[in-house]
PDB file of N, CA and C in Angstrom:
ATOM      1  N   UNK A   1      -4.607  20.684  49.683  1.00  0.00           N
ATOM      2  CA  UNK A   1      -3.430  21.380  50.158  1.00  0.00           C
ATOM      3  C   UNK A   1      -2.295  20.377  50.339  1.00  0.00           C
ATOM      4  N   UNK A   2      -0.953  20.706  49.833  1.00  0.00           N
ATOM      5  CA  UNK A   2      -0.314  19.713  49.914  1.00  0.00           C
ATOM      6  C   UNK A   2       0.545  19.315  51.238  1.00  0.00           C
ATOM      7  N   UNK A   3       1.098  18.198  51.843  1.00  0.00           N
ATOM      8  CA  UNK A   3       1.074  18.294  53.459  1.00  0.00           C
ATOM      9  C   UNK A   3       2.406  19.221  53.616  1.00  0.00           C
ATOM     10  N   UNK A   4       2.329  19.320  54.853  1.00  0.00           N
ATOM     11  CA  UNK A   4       3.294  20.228  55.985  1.00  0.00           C
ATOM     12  C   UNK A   4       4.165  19.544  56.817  1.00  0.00           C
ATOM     13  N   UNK A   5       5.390  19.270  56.963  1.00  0.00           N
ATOM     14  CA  UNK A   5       5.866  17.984  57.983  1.00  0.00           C
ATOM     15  C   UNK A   5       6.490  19.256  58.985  1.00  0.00           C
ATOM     16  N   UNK A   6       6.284  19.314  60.221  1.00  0.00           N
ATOM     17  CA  UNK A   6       7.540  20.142  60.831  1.00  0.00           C
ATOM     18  C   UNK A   6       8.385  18.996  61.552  1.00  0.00           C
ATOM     19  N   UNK A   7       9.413  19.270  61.924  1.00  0.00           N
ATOM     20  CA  UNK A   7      10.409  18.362  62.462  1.00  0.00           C
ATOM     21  C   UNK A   7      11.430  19.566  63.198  1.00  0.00           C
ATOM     22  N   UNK A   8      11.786  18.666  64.232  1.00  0.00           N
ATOM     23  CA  UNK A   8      12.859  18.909  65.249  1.00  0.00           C
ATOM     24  C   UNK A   8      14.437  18.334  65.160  1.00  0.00           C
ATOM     25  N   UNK A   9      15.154  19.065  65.786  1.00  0.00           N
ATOM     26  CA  UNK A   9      16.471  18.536  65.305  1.00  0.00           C
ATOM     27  C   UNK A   9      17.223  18.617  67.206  1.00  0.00           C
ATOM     28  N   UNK A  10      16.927  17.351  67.612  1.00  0.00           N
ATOM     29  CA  UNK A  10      17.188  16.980  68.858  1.00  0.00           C
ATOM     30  C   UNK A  10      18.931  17.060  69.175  1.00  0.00           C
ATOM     31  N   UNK A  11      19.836  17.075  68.431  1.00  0.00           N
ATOM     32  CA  UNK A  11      21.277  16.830  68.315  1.00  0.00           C
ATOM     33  C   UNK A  11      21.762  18.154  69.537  1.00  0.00           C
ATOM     34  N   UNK A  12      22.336  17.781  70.742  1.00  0.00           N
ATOM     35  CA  UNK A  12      23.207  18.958  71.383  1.00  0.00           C
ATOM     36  C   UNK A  12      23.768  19.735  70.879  1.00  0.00           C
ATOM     37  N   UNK A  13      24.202  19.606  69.620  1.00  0.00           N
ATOM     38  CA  UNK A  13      25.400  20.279  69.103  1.00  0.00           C
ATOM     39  C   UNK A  13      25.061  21.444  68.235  1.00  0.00           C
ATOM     40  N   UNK A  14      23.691  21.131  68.002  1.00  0.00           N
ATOM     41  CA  UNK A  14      22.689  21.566  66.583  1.00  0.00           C
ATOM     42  C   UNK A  14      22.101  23.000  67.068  1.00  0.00           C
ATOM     43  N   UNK A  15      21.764  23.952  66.065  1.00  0.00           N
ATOM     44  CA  UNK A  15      21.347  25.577  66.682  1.00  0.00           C
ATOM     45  C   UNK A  15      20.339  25.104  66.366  1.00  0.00           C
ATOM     46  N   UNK A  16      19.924  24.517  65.890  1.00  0.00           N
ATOM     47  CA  UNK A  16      18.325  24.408  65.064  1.00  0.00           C
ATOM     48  C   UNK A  16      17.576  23.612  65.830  1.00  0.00           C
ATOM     49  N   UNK A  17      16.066  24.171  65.712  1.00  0.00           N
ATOM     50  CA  UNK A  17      15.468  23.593  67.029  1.00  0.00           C
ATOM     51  C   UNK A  17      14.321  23.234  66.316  1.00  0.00           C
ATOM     52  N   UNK A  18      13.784  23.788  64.770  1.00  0.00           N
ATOM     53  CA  UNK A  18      12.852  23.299  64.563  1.00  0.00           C
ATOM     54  C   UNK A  18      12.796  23.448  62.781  1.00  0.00           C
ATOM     55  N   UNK A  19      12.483  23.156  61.869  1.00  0.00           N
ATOM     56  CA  UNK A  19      12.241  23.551  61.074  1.00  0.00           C
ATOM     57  C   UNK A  19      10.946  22.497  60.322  1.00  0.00           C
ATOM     58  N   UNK A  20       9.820  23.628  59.081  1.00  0.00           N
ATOM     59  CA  UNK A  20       9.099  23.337  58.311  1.00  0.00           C
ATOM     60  C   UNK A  20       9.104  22.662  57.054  1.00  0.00           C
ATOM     61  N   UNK A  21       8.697  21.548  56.502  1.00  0.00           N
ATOM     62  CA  UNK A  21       8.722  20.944  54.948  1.00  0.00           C
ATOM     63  C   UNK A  21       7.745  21.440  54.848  1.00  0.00           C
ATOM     64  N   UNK A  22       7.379  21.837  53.455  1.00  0.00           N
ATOM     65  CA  UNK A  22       6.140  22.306  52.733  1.00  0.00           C
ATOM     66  C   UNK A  22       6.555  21.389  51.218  1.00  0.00           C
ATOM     67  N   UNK A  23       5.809  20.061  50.992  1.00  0.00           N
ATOM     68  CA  UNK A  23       5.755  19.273  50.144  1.00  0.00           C
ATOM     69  C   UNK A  23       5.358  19.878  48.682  1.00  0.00           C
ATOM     70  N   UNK A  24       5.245  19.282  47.954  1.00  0.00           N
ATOM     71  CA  UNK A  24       4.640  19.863  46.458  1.00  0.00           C
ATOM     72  C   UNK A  24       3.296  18.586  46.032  1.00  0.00           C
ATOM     73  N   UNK A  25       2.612  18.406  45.635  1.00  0.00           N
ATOM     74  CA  UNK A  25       1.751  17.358  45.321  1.00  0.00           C
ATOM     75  C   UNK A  25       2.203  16.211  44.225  1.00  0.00           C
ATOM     76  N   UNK A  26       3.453  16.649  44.422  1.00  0.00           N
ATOM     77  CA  UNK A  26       4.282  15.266  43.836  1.00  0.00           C
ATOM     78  C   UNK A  26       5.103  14.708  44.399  1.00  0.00           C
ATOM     79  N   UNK A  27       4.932  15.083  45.894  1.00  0.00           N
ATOM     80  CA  UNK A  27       5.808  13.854  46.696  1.00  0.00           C
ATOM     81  C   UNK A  27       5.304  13.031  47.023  1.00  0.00           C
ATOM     82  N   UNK A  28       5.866  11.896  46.738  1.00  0.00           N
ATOM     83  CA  UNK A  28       5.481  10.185  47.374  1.00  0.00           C
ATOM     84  C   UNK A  28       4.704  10.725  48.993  1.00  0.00           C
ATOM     85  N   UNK A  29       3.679   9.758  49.084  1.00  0.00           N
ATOM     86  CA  UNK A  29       2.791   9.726  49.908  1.00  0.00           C
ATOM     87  C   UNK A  29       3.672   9.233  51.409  1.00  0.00           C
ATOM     88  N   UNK A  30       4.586   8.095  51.008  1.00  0.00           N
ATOM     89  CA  UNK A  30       5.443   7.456  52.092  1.00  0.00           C
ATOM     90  C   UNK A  30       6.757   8.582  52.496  1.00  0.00           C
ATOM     91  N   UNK A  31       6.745   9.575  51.869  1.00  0.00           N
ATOM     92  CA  UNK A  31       8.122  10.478  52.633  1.00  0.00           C
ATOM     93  C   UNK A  31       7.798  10.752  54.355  1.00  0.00           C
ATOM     94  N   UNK A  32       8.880  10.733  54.517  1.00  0.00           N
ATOM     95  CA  UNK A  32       8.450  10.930  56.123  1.00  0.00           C
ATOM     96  C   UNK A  32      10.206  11.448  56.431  1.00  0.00           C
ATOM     97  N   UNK A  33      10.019  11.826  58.097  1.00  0.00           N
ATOM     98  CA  UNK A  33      11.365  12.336  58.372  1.00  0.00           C
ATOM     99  C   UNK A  33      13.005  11.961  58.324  1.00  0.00           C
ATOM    100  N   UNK A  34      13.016  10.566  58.332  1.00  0.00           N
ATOM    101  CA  UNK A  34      14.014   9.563  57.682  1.00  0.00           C
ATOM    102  C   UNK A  34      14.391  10.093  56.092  1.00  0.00           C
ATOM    103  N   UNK A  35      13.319  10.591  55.698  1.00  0.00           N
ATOM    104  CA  UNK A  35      14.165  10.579  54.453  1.00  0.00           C
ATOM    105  C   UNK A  35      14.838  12.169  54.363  1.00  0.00           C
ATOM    106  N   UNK A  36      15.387  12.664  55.204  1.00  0.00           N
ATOM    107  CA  UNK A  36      15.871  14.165  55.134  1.00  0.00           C
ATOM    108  C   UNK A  36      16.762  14.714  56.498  1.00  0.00           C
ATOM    109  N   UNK A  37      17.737  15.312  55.817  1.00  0.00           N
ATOM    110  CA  UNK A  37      18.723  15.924  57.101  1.00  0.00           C
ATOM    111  C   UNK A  37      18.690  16.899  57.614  1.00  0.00           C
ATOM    112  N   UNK A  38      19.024  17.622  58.805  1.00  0.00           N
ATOM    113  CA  UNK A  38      19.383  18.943  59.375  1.00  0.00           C
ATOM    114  C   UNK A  38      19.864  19.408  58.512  1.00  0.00           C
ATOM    115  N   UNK A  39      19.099  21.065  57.748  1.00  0.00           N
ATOM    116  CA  UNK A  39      19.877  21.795  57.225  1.00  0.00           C
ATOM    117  C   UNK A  39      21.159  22.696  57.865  1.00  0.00           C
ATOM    118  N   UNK A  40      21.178  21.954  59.467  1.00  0.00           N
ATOM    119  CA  UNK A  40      22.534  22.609  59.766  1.00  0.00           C
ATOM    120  C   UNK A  40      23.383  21.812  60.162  1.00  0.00           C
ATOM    121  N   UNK A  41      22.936  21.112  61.028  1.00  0.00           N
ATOM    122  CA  UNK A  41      24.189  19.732  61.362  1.00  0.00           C
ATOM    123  C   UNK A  41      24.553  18.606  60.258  1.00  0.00           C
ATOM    124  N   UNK A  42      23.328  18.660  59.321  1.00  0.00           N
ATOM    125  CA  UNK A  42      23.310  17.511  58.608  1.00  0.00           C
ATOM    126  C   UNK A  42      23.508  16.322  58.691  1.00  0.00           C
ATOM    127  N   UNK A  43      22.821  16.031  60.265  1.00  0.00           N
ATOM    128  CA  UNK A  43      22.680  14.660  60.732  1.00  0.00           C
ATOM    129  C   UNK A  43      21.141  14.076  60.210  1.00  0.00           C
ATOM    130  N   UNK A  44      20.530  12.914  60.587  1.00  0.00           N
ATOM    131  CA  UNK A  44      19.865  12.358  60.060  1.00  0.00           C
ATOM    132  C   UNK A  44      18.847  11.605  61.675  1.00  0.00           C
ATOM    133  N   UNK A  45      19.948  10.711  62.333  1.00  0.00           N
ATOM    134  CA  UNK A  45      19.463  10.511  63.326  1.00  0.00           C
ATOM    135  C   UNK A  45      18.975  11.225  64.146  1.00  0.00           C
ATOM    136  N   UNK A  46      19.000  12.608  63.995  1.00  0.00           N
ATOM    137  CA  UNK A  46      18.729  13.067  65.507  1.00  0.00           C
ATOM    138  C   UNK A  46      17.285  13.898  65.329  1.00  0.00           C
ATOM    139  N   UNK A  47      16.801  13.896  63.900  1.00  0.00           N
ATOM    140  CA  UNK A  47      15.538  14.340  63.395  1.00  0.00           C
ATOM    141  C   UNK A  47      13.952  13.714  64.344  1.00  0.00           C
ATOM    142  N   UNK A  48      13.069  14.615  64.417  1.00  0.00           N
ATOM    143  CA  UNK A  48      11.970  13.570  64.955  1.00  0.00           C
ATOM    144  C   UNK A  48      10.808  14.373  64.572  1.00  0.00           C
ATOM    145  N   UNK A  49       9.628  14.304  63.952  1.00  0.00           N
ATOM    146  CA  UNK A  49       8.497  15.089  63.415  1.00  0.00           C
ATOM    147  C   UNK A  49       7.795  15.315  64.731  1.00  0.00           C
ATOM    148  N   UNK A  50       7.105  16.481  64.332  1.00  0.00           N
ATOM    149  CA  UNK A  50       6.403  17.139  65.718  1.00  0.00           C
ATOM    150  C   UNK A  50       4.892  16.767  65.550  1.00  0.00           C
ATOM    151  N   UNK A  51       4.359  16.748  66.204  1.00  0.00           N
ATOM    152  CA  UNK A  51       2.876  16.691  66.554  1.00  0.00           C
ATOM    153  C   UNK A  51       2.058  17.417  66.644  1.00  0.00           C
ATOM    154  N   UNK A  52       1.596  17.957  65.864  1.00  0.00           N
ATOM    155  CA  UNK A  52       0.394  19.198  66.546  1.00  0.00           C
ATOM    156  C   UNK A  52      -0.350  18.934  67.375  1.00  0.00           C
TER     157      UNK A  52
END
């Protein structure tokens, strides 16, 4: 199954509180949350992956 990242979007300013990646089995093994922005603020820093 190919992985699942969820991530949070910590920014005050931001409506978005959480959203899902659903990878394809051709993403690099090293992607992680750095490499992707708020699809609403489109900040970068304020991203942080969640924990199950």
């Amino acid at each position: 199954m190919p992985a699942t990242l969820e991530v949070k979007c910590t920014s005050d300013d931001c409506e978005v509180d959480m959203f899902e990646l659903h990878y394809t089995y051709d993403m690099p093994d090293d992607v992680g949350v750095s490499d992707f922005v708020c699809p609403y603020c489109r900040e970068t820093d304020c991203l942080e992956a969640i924990e199950l």
